[in-house]
PDB file of N, CA and C in Angstrom:
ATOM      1  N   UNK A   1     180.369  85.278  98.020  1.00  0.00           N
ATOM      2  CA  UNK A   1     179.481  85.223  96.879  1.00  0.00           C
ATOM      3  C   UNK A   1     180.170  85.673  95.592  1.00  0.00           C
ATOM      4  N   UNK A   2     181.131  86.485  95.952  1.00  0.00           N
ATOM      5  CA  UNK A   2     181.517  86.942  94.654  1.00  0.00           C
ATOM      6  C   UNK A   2     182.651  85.715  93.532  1.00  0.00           C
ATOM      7  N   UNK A   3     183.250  84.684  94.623  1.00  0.00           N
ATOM      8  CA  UNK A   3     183.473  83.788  93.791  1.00  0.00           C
ATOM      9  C   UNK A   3     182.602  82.638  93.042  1.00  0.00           C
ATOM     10  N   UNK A   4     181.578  82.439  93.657  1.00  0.00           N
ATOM     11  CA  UNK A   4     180.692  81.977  93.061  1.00  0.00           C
ATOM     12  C   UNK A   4     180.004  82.412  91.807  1.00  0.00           C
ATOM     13  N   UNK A   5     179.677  81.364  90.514  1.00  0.00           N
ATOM     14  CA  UNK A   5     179.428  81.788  89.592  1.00  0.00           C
ATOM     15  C   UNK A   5     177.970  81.917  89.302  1.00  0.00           C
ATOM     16  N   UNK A   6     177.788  82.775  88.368  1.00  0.00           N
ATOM     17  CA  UNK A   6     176.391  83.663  88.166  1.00  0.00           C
ATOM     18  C   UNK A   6     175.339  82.130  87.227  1.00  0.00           C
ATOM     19  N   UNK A   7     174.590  81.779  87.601  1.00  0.00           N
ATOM     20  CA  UNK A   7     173.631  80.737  86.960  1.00  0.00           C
ATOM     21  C   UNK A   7     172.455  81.397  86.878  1.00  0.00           C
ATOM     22  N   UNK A   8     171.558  80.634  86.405  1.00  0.00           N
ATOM     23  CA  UNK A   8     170.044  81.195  86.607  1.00  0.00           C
ATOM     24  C   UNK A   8     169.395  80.943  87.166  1.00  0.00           C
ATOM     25  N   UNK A   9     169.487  79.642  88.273  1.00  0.00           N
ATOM     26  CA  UNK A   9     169.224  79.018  89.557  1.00  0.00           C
ATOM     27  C   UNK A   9     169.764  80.225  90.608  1.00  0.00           C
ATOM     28  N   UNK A  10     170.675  80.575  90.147  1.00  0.00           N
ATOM     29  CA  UNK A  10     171.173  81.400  91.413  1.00  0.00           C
ATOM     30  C   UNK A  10     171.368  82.601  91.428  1.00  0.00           C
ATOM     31  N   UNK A  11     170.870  83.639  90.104  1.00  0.00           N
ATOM     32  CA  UNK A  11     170.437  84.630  90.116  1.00  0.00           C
ATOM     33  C   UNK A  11     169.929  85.745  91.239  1.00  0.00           C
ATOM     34  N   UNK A  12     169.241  84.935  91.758  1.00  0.00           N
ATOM     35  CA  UNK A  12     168.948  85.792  92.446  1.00  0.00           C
ATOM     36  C   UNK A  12     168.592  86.384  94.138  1.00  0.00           C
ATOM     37  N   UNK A  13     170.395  85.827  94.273  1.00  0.00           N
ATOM     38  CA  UNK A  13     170.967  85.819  95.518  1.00  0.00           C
ATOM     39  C   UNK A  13     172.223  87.129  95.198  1.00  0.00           C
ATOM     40  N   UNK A  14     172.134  87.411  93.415  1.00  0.00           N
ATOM     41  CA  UNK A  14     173.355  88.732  93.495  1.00  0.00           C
ATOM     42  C   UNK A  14     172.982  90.179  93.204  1.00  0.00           C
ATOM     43  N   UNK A  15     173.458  90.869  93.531  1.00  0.00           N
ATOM     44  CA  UNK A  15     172.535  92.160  93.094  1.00  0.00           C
ATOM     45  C   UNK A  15     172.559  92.173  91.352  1.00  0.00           C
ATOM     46  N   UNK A  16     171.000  93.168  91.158  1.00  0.00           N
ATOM     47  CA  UNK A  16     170.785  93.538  90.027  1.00  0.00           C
ATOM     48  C   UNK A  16     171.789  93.839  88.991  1.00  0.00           C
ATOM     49  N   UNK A  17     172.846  94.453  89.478  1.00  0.00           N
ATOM     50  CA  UNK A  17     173.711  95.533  88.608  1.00  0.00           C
ATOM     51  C   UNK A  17     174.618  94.063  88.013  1.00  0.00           C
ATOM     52  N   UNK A  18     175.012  93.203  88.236  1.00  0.00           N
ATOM     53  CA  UNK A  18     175.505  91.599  88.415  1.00  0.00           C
ATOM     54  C   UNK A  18     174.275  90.537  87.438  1.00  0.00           C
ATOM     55  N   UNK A  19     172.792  90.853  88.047  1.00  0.00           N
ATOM     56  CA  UNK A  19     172.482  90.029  87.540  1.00  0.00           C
ATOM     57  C   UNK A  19     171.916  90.841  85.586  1.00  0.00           C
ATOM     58  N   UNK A  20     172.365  91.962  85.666  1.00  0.00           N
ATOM     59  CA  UNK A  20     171.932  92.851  84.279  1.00  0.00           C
ATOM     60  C   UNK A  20     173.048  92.400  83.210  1.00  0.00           C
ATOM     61  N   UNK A  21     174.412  92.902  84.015  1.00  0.00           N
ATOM     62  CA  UNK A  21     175.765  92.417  83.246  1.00  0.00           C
ATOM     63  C   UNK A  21     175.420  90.610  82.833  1.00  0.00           C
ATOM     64  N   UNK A  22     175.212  89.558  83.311  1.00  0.00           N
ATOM     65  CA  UNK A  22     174.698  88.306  83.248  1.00  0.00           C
ATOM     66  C   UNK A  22     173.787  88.116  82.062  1.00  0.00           C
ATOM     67  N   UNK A  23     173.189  88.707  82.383  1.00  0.00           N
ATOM     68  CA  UNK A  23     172.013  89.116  81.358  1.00  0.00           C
ATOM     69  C   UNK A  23     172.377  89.453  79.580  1.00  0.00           C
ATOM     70  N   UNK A  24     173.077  90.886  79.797  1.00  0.00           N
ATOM     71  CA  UNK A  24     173.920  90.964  78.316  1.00  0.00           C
ATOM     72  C   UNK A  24     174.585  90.125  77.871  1.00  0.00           C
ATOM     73  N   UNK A  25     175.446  89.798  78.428  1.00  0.00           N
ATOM     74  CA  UNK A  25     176.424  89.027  78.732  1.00  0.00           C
ATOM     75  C   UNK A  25     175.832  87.254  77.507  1.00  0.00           C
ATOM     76  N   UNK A  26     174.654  87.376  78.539  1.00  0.00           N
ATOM     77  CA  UNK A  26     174.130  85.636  77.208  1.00  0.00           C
ATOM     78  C   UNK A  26     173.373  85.830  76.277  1.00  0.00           C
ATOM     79  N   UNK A  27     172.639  87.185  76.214  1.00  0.00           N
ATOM     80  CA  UNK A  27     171.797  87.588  74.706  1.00  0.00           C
ATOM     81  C   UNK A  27     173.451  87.964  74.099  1.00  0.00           C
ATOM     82  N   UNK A  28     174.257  88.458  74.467  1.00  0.00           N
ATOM     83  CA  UNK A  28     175.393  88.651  73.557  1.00  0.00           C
ATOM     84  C   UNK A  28     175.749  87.415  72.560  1.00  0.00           C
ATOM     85  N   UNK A  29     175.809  86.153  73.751  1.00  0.00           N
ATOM     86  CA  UNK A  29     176.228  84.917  73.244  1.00  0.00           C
ATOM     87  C   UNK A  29     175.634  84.076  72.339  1.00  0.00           C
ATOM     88  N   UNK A  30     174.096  84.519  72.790  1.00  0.00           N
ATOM     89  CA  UNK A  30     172.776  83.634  71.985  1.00  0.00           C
ATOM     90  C   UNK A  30     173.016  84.425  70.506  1.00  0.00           C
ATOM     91  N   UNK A  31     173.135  86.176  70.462  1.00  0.00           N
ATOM     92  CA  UNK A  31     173.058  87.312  69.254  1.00  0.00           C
ATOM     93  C   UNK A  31     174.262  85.809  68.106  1.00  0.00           C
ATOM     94  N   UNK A  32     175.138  85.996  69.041  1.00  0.00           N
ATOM     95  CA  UNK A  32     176.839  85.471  68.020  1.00  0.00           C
ATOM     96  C   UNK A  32     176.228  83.892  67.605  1.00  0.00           C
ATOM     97  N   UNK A  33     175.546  82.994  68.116  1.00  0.00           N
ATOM     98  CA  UNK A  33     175.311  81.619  68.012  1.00  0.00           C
ATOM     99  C   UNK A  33     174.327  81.675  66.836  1.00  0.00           C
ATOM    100  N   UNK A  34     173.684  82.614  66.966  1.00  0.00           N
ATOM    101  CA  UNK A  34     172.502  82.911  65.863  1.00  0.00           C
ATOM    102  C   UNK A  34     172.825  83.465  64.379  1.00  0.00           C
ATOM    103  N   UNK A  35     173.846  84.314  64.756  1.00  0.00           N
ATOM    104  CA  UNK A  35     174.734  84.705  63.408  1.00  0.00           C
ATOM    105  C   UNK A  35     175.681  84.161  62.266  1.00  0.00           C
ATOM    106  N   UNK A  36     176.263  83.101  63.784  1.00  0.00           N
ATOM    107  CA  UNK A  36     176.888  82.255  63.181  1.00  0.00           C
ATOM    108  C   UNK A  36     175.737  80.889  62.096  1.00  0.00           C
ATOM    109  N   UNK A  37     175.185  80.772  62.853  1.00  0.00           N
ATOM    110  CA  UNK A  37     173.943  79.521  62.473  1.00  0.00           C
ATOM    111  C   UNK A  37     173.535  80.396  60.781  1.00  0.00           C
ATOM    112  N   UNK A  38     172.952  81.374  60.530  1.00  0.00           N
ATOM    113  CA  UNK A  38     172.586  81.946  59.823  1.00  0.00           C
ATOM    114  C   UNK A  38     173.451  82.482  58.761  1.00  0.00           C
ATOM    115  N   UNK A  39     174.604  82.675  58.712  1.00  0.00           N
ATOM    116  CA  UNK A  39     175.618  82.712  57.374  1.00  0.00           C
ATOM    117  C   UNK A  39     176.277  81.288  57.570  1.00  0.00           C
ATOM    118  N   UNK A  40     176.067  80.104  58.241  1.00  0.00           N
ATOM    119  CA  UNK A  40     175.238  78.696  57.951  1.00  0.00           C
ATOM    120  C   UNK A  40     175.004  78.407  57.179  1.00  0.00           C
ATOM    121  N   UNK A  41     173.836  78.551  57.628  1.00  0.00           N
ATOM    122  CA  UNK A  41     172.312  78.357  56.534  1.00  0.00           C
ATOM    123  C   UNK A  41     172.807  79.201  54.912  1.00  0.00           C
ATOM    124  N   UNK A  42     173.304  80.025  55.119  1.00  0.00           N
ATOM    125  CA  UNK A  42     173.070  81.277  53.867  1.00  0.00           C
ATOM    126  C   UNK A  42     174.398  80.638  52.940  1.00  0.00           C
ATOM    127  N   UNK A  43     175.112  80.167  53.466  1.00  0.00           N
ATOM    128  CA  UNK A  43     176.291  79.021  52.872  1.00  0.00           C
ATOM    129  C   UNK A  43     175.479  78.008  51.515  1.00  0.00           C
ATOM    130  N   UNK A  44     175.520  77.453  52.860  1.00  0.00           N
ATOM    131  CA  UNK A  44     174.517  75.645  52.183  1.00  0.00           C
ATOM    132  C   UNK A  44     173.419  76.340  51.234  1.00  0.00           C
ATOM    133  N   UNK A  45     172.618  77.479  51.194  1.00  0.00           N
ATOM    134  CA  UNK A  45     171.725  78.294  50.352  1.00  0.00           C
ATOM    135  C   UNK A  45     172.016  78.463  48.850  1.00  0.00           C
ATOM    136  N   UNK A  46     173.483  78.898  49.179  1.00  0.00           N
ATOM    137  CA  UNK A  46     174.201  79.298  48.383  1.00  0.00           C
ATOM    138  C   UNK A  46     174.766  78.191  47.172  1.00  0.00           C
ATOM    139  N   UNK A  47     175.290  77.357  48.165  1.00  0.00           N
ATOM    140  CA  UNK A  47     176.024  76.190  47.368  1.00  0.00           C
ATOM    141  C   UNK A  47     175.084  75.458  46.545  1.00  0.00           C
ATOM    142  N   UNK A  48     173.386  74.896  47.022  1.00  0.00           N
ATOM    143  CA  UNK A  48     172.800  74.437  46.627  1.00  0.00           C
ATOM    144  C   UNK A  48     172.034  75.533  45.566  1.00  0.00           C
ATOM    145  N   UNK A  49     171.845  76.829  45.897  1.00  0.00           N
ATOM    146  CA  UNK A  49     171.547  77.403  44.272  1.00  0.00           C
ATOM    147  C   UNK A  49     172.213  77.523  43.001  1.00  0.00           C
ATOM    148  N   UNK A  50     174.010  77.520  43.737  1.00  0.00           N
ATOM    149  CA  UNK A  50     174.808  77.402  42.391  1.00  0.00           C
ATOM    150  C   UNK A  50     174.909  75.610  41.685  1.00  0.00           C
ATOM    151  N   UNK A  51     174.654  74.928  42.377  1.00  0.00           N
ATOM    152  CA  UNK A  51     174.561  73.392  42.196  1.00  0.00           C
ATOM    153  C   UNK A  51     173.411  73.470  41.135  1.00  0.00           C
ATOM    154  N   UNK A  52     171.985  73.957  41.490  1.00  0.00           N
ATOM    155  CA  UNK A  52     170.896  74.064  40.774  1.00  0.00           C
ATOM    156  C   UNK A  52     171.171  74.501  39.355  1.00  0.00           C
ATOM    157  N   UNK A  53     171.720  75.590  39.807  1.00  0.00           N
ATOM    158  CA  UNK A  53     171.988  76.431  38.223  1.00  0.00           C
ATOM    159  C   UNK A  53     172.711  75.438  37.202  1.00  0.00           C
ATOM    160  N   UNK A  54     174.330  75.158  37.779  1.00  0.00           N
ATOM    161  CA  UNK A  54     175.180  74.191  36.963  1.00  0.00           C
ATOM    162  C   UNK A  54     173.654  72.762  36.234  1.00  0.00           C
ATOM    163  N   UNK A  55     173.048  72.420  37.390  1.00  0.00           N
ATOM    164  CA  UNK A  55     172.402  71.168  36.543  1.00  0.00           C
ATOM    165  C   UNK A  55     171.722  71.441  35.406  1.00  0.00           C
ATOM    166  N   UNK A  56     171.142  72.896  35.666  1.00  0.00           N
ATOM    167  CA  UNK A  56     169.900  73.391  34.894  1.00  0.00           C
ATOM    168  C   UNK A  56     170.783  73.646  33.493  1.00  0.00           C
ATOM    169  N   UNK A  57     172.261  74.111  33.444  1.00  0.00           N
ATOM    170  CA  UNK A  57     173.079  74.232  32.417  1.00  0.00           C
ATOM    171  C   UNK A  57     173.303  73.026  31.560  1.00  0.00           C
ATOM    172  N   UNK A  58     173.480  71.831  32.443  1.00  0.00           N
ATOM    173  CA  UNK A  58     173.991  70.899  32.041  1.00  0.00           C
ATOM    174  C   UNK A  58     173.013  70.165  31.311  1.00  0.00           C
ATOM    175  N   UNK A  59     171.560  70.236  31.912  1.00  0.00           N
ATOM    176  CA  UNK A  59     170.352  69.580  31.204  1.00  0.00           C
ATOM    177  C   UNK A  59     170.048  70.498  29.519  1.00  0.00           C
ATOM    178  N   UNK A  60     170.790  71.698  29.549  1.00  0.00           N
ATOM    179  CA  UNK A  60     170.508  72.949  28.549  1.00  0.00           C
ATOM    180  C   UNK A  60     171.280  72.026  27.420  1.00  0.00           C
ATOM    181  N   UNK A  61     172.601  71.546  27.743  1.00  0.00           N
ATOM    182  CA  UNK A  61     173.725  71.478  27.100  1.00  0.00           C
ATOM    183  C   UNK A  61     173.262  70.114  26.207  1.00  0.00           C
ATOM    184  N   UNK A  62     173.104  68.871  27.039  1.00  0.00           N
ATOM    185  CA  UNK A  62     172.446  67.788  26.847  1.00  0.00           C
ATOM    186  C   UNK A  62     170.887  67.912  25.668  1.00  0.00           C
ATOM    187  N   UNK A  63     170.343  68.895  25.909  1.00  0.00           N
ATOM    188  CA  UNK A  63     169.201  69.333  25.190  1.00  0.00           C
ATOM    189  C   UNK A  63     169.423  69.314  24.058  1.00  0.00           C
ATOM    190  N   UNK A  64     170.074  70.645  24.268  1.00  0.00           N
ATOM    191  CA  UNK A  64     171.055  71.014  22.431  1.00  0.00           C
ATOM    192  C   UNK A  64     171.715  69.908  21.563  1.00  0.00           C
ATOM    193  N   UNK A  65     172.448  69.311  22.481  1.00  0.00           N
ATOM    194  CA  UNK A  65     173.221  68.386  21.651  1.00  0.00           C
ATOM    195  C   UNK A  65     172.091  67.274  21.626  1.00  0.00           C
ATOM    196  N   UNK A  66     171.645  66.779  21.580  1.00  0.00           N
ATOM    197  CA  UNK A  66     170.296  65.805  21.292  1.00  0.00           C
ATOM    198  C   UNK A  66     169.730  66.303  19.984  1.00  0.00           C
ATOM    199  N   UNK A  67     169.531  68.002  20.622  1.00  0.00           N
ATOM    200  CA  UNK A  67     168.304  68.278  18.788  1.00  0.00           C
ATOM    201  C   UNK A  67     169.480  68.717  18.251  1.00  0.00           C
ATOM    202  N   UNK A  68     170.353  68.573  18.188  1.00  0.00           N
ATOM    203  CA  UNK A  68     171.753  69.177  16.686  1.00  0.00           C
ATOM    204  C   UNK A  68     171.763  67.419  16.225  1.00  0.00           C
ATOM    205  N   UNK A  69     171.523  66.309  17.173  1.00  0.00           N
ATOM    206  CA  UNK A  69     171.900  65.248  16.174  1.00  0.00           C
ATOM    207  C   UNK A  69     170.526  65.020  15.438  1.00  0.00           C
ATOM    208  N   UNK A  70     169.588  65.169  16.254  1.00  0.00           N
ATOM    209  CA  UNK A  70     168.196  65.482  15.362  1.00  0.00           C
ATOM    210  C   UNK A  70     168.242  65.825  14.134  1.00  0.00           C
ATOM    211  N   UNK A  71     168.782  66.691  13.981  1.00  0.00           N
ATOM    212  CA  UNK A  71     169.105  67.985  12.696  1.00  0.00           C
ATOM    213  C   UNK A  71     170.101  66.989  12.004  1.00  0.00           C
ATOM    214  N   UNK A  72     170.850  66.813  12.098  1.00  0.00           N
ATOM    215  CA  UNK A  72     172.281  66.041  11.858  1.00  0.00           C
ATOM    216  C   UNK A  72     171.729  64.947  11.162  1.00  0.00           C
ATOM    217  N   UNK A  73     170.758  64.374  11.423  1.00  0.00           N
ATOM    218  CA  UNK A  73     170.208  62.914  11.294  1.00  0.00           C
ATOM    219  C   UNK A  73     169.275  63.019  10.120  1.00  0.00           C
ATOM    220  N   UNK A  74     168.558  63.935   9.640  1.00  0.00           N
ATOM    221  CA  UNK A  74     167.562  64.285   8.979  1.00  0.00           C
ATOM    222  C   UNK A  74     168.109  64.689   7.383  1.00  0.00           C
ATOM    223  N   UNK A  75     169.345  65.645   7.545  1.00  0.00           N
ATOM    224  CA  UNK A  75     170.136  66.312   6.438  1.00  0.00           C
ATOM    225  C   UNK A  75     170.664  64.852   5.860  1.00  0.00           C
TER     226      UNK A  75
END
């Protein structure tokens, strides 16, 4: 048995102390998959708020220069 590998079908043919280590062992793995996924997410968060900002600048910039020819046009 001891070469045989630990599943969750087959849990519980090994002792406890085996099936506990098993146990940590994949909340460890699920903890790291989740962490990873989540400074992910917090990436793409990121990129798309600084994207936002730049447009929101760029629509600022476009603004201005529109009412300066306004002004420009009038004098």
């Amino acid at each position: 048995m001891a070469t045989e590998k630990i599943s969750r079908w087959n849990m519980h043919k090994f002792p406890i102390a085996s099936q506990m280590e098993y146990r940590k062992a994949r909340r460890a793995e699920a903890q790291s998959i989740i962490d990873k996924n989540a400074q992910l997410a917090n990436s793409f968060a990121a990129i798309s708020k600084n994207r936002v900002a730049e447009e929101g600048n760029l629509f600022s910039r476009i603004a201005m220069e529109r009412m300066g020819q306004k002004v420009s046009k009038r004098a």
